[in-house]
PDB file of N, CA and C in Angstrom:
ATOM      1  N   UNK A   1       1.649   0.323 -16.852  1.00  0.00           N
ATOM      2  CA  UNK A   1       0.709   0.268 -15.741  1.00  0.00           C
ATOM      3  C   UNK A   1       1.338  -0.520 -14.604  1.00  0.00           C
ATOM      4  N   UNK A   2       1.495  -0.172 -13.244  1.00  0.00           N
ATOM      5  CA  UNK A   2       1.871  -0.837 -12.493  1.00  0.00           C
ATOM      6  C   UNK A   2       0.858  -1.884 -11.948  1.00  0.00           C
ATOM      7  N   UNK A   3       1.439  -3.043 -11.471  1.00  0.00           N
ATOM      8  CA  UNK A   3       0.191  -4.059 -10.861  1.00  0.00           C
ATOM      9  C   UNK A   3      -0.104  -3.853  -9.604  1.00  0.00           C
ATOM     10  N   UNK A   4      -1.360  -4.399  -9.937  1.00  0.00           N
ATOM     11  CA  UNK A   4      -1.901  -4.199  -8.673  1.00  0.00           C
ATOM     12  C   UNK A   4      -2.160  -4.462  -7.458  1.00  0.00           C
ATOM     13  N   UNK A   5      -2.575  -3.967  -6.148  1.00  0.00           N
ATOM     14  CA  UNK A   5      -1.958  -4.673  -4.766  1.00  0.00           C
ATOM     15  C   UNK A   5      -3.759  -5.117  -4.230  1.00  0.00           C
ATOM     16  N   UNK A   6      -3.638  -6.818  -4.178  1.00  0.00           N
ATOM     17  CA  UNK A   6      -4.872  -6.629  -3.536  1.00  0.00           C
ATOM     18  C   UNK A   6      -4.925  -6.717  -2.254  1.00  0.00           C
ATOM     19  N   UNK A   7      -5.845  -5.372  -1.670  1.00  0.00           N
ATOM     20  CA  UNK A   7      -6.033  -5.205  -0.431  1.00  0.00           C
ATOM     21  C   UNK A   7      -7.207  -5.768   0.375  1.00  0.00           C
ATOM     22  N   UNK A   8      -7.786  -6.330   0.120  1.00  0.00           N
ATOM     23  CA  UNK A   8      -8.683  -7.103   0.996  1.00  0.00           C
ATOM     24  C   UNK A   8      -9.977  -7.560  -0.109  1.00  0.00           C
ATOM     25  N   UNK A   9     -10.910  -7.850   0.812  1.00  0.00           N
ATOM     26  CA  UNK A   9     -12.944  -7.976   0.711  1.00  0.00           C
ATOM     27  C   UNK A   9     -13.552  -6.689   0.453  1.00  0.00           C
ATOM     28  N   UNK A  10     -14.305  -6.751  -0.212  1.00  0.00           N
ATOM     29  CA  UNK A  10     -15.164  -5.355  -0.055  1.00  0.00           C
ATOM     30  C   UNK A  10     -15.457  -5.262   0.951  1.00  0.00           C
ATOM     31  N   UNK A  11     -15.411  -6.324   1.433  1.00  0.00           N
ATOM     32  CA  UNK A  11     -16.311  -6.335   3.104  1.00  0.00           C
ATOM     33  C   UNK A  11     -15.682  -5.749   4.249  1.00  0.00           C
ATOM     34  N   UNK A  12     -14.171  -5.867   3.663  1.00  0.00           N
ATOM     35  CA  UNK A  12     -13.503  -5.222   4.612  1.00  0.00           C
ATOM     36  C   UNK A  12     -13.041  -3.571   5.093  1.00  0.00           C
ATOM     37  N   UNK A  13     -13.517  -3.000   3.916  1.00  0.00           N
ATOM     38  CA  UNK A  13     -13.693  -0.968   4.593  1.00  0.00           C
ATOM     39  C   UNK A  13     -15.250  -1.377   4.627  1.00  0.00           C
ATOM     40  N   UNK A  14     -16.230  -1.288   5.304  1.00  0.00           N
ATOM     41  CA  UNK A  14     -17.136  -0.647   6.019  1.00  0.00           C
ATOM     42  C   UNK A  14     -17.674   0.717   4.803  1.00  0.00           C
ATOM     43  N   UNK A  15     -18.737   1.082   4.418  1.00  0.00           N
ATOM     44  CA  UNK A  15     -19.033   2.305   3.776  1.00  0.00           C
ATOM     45  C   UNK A  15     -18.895   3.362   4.735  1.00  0.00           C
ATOM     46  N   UNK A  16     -18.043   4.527   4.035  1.00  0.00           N
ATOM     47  CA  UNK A  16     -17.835   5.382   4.819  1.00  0.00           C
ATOM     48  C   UNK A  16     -16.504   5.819   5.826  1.00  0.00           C
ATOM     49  N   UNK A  17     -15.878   4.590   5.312  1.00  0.00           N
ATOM     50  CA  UNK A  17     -14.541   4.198   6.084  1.00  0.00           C
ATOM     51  C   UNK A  17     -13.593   4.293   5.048  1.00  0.00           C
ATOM     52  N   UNK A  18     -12.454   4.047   5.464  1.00  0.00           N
ATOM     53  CA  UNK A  18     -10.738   4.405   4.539  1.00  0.00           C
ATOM     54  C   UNK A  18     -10.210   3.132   5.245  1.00  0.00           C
ATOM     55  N   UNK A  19      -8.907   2.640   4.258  1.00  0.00           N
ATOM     56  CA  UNK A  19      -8.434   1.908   4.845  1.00  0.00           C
ATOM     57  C   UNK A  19      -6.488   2.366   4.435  1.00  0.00           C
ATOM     58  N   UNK A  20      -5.279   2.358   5.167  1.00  0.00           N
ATOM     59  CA  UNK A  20      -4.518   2.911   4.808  1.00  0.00           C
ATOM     60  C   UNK A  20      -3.869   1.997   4.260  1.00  0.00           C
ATOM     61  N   UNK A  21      -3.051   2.086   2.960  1.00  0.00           N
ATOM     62  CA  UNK A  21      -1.846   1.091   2.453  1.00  0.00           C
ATOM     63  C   UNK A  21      -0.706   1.672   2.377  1.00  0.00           C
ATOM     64  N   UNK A  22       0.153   1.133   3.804  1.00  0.00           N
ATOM     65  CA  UNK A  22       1.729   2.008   4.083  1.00  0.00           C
ATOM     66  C   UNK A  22       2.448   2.297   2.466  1.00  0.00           C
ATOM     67  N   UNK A  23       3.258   3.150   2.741  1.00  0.00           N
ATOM     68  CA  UNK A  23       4.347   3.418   1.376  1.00  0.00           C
ATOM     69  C   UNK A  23       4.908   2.388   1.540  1.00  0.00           C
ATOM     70  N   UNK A  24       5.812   1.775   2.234  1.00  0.00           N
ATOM     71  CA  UNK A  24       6.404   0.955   1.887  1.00  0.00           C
ATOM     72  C   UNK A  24       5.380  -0.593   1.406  1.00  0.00           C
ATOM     73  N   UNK A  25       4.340  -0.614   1.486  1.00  0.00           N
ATOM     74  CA  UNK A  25       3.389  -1.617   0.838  1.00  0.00           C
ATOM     75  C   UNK A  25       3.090  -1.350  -0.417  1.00  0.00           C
ATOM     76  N   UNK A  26       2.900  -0.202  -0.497  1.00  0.00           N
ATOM     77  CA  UNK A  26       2.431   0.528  -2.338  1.00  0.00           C
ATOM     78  C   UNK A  26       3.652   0.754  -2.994  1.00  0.00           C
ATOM     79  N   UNK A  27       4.730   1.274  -2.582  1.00  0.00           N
ATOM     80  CA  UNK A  27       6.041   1.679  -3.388  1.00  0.00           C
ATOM     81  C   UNK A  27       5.621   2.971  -3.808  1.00  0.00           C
ATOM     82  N   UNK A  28       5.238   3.692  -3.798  1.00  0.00           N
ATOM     83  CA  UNK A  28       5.187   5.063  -4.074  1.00  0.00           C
ATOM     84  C   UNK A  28       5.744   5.949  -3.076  1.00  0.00           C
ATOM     85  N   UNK A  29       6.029   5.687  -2.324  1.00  0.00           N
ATOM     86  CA  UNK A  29       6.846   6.457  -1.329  1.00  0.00           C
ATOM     87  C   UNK A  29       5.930   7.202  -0.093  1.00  0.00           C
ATOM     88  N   UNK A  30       4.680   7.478  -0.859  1.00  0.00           N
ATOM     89  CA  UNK A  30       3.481   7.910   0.119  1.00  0.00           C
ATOM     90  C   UNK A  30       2.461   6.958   0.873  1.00  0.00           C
ATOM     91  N   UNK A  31       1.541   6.939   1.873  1.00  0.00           N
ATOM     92  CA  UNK A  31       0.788   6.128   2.149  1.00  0.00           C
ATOM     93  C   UNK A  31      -0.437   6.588   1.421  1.00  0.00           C
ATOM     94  N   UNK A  32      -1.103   5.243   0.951  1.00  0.00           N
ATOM     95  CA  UNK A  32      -2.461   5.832   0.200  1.00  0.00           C
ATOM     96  C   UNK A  32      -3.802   5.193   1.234  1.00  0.00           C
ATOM     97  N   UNK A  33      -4.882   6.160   0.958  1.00  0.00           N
ATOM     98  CA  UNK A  33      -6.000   5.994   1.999  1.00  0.00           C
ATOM     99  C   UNK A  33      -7.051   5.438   0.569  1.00  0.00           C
ATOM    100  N   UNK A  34      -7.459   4.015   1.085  1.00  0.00           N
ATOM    101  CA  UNK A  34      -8.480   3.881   0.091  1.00  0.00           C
ATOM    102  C   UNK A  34     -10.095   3.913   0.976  1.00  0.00           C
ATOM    103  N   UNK A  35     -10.504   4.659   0.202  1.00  0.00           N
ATOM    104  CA  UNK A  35     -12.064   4.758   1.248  1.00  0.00           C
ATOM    105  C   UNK A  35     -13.484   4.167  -0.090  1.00  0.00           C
ATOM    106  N   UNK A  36     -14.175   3.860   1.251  1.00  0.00           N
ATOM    107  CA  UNK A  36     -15.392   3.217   0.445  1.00  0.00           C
ATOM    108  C   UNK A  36     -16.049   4.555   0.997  1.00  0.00           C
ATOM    109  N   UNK A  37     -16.720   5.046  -0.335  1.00  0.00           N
ATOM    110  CA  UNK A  37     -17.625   6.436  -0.516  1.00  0.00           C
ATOM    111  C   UNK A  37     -18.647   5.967   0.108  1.00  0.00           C
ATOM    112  N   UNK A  38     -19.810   6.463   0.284  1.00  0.00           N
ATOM    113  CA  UNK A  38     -21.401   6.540   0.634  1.00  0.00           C
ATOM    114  C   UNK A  38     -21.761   6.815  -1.069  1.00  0.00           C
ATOM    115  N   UNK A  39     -21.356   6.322  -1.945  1.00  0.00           N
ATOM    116  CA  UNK A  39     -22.231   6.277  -3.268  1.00  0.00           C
ATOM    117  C   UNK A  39     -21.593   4.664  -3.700  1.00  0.00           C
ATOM    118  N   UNK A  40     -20.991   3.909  -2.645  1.00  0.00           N
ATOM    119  CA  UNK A  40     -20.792   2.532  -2.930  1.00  0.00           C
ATOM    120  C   UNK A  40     -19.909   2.357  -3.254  1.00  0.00           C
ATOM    121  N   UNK A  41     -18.712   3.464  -4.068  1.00  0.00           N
ATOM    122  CA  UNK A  41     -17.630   2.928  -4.566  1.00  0.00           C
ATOM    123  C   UNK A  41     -16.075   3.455  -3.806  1.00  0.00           C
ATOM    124  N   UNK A  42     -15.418   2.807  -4.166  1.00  0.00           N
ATOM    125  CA  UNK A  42     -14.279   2.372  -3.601  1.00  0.00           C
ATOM    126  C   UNK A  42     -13.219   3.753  -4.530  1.00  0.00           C
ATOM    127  N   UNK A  43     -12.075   4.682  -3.937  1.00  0.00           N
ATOM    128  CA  UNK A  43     -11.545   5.259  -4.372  1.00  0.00           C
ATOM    129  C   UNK A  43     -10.430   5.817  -3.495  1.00  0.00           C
ATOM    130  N   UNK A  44      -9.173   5.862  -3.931  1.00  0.00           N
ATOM    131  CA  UNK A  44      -7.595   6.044  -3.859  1.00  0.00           C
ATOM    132  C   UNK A  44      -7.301   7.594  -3.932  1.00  0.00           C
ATOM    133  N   UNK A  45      -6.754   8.067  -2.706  1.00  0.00           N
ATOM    134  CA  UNK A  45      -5.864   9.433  -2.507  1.00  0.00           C
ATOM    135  C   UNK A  45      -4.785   9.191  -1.930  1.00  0.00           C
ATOM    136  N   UNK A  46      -3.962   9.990  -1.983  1.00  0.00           N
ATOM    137  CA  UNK A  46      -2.384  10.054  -1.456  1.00  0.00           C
ATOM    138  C   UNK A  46      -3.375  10.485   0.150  1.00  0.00           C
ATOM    139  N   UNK A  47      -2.779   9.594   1.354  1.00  0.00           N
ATOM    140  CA  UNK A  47      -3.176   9.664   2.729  1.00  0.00           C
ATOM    141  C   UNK A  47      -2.942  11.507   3.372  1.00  0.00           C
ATOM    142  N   UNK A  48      -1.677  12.360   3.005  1.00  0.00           N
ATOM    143  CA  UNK A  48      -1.813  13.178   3.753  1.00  0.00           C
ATOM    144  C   UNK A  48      -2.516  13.997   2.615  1.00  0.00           C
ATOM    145  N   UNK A  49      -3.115  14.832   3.890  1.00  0.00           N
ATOM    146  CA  UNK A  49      -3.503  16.163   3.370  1.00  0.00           C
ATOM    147  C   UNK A  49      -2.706  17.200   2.873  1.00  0.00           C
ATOM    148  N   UNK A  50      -2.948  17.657   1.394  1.00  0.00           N
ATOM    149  CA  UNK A  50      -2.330  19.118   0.840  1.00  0.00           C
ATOM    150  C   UNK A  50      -1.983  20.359   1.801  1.00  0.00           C
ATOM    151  N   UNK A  51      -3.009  20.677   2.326  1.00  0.00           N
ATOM    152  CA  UNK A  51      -2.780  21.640   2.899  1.00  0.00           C
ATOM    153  C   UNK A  51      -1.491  21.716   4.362  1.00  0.00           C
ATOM    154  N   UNK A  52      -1.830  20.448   5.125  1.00  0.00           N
ATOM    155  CA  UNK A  52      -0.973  20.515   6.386  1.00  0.00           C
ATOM    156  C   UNK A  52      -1.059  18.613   6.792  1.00  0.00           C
ATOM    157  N   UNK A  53       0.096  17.928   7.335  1.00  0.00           N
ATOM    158  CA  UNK A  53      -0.208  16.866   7.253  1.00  0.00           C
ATOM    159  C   UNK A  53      -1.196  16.298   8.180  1.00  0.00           C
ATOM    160  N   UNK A  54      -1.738  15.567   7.913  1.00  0.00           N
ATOM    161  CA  UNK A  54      -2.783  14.668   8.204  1.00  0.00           C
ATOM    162  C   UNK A  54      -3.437  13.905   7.344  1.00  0.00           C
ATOM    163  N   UNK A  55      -3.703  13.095   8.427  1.00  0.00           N
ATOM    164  CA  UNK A  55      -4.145  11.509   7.843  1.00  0.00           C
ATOM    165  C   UNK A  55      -5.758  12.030   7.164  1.00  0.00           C
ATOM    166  N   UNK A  56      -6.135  12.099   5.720  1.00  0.00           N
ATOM    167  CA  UNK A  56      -7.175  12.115   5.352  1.00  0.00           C
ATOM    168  C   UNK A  56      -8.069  10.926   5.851  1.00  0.00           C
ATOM    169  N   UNK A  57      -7.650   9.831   5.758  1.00  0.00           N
ATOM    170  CA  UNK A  57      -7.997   8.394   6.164  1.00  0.00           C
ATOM    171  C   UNK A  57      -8.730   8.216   7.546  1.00  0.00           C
ATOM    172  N   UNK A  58      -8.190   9.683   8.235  1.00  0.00           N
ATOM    173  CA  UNK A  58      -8.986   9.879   9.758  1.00  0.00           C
ATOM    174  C   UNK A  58     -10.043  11.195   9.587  1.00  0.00           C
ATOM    175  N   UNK A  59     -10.372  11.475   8.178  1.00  0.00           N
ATOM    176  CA  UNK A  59     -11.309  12.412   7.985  1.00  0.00           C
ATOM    177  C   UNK A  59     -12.794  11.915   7.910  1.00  0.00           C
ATOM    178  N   UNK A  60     -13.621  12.903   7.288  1.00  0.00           N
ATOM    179  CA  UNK A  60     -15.244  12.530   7.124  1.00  0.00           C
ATOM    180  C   UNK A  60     -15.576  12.097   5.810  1.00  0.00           C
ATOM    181  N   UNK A  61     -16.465  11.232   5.809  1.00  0.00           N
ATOM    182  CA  UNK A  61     -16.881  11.318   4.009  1.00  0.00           C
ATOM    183  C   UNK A  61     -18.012  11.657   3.802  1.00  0.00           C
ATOM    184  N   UNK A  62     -18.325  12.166   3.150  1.00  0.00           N
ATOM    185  CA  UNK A  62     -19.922  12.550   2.872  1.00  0.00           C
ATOM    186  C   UNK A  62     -20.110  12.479   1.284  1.00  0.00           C
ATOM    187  N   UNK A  63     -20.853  11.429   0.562  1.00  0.00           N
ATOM    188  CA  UNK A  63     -21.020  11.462  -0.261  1.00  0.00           C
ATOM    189  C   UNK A  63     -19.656  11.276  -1.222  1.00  0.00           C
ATOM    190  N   UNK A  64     -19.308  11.833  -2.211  1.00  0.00           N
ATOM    191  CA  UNK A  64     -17.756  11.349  -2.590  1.00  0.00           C
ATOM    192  C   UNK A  64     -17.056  11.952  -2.593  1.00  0.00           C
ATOM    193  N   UNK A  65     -17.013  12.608  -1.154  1.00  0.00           N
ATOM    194  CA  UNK A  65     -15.620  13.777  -0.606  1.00  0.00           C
ATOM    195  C   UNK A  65     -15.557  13.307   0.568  1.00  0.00           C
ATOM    196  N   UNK A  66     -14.212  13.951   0.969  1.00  0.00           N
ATOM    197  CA  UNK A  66     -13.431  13.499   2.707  1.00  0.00           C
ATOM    198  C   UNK A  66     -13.325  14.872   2.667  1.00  0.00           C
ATOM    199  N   UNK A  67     -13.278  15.151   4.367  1.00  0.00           N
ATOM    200  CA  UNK A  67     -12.714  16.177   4.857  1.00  0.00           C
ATOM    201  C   UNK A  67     -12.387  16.124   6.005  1.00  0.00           C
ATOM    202  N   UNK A  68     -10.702  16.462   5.514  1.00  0.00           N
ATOM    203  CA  UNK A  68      -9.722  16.775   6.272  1.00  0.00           C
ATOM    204  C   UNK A  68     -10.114  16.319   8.062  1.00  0.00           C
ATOM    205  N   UNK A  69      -9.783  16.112   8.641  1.00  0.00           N
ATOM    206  CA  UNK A  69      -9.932  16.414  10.338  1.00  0.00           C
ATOM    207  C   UNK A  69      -9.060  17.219  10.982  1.00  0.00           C
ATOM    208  N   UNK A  70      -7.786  18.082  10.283  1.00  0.00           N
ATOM    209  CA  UNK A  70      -7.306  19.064  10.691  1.00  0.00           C
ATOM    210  C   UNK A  70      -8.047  20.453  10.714  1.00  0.00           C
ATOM    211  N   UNK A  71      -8.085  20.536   9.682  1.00  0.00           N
ATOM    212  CA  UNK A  71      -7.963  22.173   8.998  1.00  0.00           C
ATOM    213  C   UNK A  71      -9.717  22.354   7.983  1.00  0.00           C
ATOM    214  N   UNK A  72     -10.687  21.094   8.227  1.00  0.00           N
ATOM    215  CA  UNK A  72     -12.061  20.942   7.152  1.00  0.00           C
ATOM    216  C   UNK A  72     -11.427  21.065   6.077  1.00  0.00           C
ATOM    217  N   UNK A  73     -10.352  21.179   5.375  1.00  0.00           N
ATOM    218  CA  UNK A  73     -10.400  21.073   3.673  1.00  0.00           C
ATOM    219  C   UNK A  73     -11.151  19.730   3.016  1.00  0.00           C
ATOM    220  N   UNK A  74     -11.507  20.048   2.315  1.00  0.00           N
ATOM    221  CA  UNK A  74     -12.394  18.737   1.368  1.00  0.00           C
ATOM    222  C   UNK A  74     -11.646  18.686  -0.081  1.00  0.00           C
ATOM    223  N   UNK A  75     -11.648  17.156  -0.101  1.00  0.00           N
ATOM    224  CA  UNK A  75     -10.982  16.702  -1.730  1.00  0.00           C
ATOM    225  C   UNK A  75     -12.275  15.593  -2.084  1.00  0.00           C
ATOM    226  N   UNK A  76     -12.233  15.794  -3.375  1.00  0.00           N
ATOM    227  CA  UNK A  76     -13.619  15.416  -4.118  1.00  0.00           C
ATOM    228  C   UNK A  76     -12.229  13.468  -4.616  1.00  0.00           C
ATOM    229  N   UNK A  77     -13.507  12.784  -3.937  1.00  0.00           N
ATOM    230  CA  UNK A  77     -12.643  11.499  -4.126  1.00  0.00           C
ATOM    231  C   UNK A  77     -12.608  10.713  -5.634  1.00  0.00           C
ATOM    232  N   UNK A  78     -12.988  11.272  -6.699  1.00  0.00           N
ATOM    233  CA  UNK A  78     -12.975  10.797  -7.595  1.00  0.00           C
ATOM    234  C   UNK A  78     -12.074  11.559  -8.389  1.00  0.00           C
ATOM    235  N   UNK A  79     -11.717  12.500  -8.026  1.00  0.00           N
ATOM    236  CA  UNK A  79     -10.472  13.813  -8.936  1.00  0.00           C
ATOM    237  C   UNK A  79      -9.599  14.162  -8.253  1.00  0.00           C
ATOM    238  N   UNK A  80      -9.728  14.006  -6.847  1.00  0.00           N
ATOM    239  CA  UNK A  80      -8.734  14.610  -5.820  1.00  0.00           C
ATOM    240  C   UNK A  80      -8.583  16.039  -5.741  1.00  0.00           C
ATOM    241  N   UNK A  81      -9.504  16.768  -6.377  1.00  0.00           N
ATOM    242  CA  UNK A  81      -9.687  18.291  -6.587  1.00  0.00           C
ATOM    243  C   UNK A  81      -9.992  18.746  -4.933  1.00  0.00           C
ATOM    244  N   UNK A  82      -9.246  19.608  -4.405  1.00  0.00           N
ATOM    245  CA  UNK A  82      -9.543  20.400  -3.385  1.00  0.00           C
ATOM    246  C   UNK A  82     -10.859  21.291  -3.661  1.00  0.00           C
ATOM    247  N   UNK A  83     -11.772  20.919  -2.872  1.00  0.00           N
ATOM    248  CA  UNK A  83     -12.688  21.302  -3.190  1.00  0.00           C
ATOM    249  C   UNK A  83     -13.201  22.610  -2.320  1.00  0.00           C
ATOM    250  N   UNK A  84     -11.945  23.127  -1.379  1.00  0.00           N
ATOM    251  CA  UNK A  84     -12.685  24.167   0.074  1.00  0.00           C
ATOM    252  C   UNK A  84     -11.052  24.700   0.747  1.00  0.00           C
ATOM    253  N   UNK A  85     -11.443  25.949   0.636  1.00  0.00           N
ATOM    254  CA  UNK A  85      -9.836  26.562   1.690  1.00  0.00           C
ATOM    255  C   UNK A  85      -9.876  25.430   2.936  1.00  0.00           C
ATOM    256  N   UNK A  86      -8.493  25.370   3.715  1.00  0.00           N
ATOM    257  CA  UNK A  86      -7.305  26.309   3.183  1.00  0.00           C
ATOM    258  C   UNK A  86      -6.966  25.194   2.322  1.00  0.00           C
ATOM    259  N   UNK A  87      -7.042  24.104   2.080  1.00  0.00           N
ATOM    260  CA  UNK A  87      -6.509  23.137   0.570  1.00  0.00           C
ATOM    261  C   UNK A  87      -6.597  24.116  -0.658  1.00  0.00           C
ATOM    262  N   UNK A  88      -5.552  24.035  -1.447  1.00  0.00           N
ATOM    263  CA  UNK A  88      -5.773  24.766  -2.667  1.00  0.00           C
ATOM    264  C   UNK A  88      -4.915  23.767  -3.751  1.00  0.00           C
ATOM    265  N   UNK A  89      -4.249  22.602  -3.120  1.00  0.00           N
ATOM    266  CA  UNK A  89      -3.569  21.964  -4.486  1.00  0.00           C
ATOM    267  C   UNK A  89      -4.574  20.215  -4.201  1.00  0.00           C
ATOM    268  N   UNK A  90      -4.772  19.745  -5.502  1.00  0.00           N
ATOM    269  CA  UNK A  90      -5.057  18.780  -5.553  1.00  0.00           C
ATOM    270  C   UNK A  90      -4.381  17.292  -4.329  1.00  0.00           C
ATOM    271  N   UNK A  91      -4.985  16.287  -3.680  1.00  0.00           N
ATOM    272  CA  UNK A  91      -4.590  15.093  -3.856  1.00  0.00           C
ATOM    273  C   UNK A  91      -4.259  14.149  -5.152  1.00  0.00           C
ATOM    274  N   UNK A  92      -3.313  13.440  -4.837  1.00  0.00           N
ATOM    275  CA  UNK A  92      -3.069  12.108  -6.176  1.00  0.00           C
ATOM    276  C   UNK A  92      -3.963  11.343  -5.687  1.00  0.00           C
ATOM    277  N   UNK A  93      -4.556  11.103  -7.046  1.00  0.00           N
ATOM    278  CA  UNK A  93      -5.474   9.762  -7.049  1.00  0.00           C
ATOM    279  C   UNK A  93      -4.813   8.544  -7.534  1.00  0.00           C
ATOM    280  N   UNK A  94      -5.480   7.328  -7.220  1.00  0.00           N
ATOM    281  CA  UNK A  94      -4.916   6.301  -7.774  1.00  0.00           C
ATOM    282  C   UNK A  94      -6.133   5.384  -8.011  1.00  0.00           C
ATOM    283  N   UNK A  95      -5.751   4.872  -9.327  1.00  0.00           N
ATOM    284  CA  UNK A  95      -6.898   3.574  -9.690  1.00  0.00           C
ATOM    285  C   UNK A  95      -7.213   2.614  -8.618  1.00  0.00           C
ATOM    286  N   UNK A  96      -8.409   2.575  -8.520  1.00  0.00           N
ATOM    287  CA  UNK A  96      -9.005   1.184  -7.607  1.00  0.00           C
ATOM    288  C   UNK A  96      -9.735   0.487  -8.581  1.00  0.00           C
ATOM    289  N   UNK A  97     -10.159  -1.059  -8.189  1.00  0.00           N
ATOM    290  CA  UNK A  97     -10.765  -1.448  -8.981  1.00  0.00           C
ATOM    291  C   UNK A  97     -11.548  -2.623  -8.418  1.00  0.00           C
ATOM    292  N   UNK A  98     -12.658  -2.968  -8.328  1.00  0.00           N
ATOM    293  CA  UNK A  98     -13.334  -4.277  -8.101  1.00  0.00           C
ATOM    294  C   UNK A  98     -13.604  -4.977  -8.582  1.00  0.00           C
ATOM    295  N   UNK A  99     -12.974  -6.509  -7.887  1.00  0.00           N
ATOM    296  CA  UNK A  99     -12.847  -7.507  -9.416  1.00  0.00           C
ATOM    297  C   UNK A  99     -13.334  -9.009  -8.478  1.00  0.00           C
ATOM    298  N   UNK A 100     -14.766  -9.397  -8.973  1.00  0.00           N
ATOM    299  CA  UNK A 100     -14.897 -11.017  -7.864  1.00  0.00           C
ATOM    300  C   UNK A 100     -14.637 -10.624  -6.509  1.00  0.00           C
ATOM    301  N   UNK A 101     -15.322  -9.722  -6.272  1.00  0.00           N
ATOM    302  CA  UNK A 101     -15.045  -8.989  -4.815  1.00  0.00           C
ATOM    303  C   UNK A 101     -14.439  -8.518  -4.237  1.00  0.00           C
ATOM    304  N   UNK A 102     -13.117  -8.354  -4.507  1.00  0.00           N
ATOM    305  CA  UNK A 102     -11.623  -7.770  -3.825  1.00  0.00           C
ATOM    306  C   UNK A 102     -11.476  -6.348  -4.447  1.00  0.00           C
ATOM    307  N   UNK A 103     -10.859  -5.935  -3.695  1.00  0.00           N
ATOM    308  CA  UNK A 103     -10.551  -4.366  -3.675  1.00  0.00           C
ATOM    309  C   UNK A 103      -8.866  -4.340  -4.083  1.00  0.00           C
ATOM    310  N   UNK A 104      -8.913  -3.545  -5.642  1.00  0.00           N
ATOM    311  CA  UNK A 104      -7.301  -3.746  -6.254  1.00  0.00           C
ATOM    312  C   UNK A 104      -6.903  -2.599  -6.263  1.00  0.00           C
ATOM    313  N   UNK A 105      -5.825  -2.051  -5.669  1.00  0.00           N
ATOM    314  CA  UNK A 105      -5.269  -1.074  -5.691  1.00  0.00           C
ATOM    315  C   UNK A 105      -3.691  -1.206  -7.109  1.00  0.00           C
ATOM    316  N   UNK A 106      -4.303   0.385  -7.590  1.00  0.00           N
ATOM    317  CA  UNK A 106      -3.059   0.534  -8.817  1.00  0.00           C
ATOM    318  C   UNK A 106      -2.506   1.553  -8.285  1.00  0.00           C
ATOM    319  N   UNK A 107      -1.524   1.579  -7.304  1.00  0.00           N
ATOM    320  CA  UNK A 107      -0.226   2.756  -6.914  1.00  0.00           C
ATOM    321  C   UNK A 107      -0.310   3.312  -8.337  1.00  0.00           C
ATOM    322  N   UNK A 108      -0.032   4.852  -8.329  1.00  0.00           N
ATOM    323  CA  UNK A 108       0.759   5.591  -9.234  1.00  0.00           C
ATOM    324  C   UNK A 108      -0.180   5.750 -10.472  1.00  0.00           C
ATOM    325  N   UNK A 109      -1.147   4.748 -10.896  1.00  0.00           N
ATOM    326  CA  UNK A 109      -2.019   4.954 -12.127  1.00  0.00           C
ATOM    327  C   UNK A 109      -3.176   5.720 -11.826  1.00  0.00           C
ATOM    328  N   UNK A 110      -3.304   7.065 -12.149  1.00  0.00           N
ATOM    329  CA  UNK A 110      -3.903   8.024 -11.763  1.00  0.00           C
ATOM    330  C   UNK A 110      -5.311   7.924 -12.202  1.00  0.00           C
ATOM    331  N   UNK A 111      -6.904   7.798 -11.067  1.00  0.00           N
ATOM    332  CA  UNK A 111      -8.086   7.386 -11.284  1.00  0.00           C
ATOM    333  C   UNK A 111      -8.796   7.912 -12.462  1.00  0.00           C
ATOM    334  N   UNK A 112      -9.558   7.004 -13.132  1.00  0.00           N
ATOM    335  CA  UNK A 112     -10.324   7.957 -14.296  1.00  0.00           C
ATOM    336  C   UNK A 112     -11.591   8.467 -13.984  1.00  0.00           C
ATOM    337  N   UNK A 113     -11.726   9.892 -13.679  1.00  0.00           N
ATOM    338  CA  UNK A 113     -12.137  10.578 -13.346  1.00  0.00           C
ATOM    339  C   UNK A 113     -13.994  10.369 -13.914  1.00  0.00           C
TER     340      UNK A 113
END
């Protein structure tokens, strides 16, 4: 299991908001977008979009999906399942976790669904 990076307060994404953690901060080589859902919880995707790049992190959330601000594709934030053309391959998820209030990001340890 890789350790984990703590990224802030809960207080600090806003519900409904993403917050980005550069690749070179996570080590995965990608930037990851962690967003606080509108069902309260906190959850990890690889930042660009499958389909064409863009920042998911500058998309919509509704409930516990984002979508896209390019192209509307939607990924379901707890599976990273493309949930709507033109997306057709999954996002990587990554474990988040809330612990005494802080928001822990696990690069690379894929969310349990």
């Amino acid at each position: 299991m890789s350790d984990a990076i703590n990224i802030g307060s809960v207080d600090d994404i806003d519900e409904g908001e993403a917050k980005v953690i550069p690749a070179e901060e996570n080590g995965t080589g990608e930037d990851i977008a962690v967003f606080h859902a509108e069902d309260g919880n906190f959850y990890a995707l690889d930042d660009t979009c499958t389909h064409e790049t863009a920042s998911l992190a500058d998309g919509w959330i509704e409930g516990a999906e984002v979508e896209c601000p390019v192209h509307s594709a939607r990924f379901c934030l707890k599976t990273g399942e493309a949930l709507c053309m033109p997306a057709t391959i999954a996002a990587r998820t990554h474990k988040v976790e809330v612990r005494d209030g802080d928001v822990l990001l696990y690069p690379n340890v894929p969310a349990e669904a």
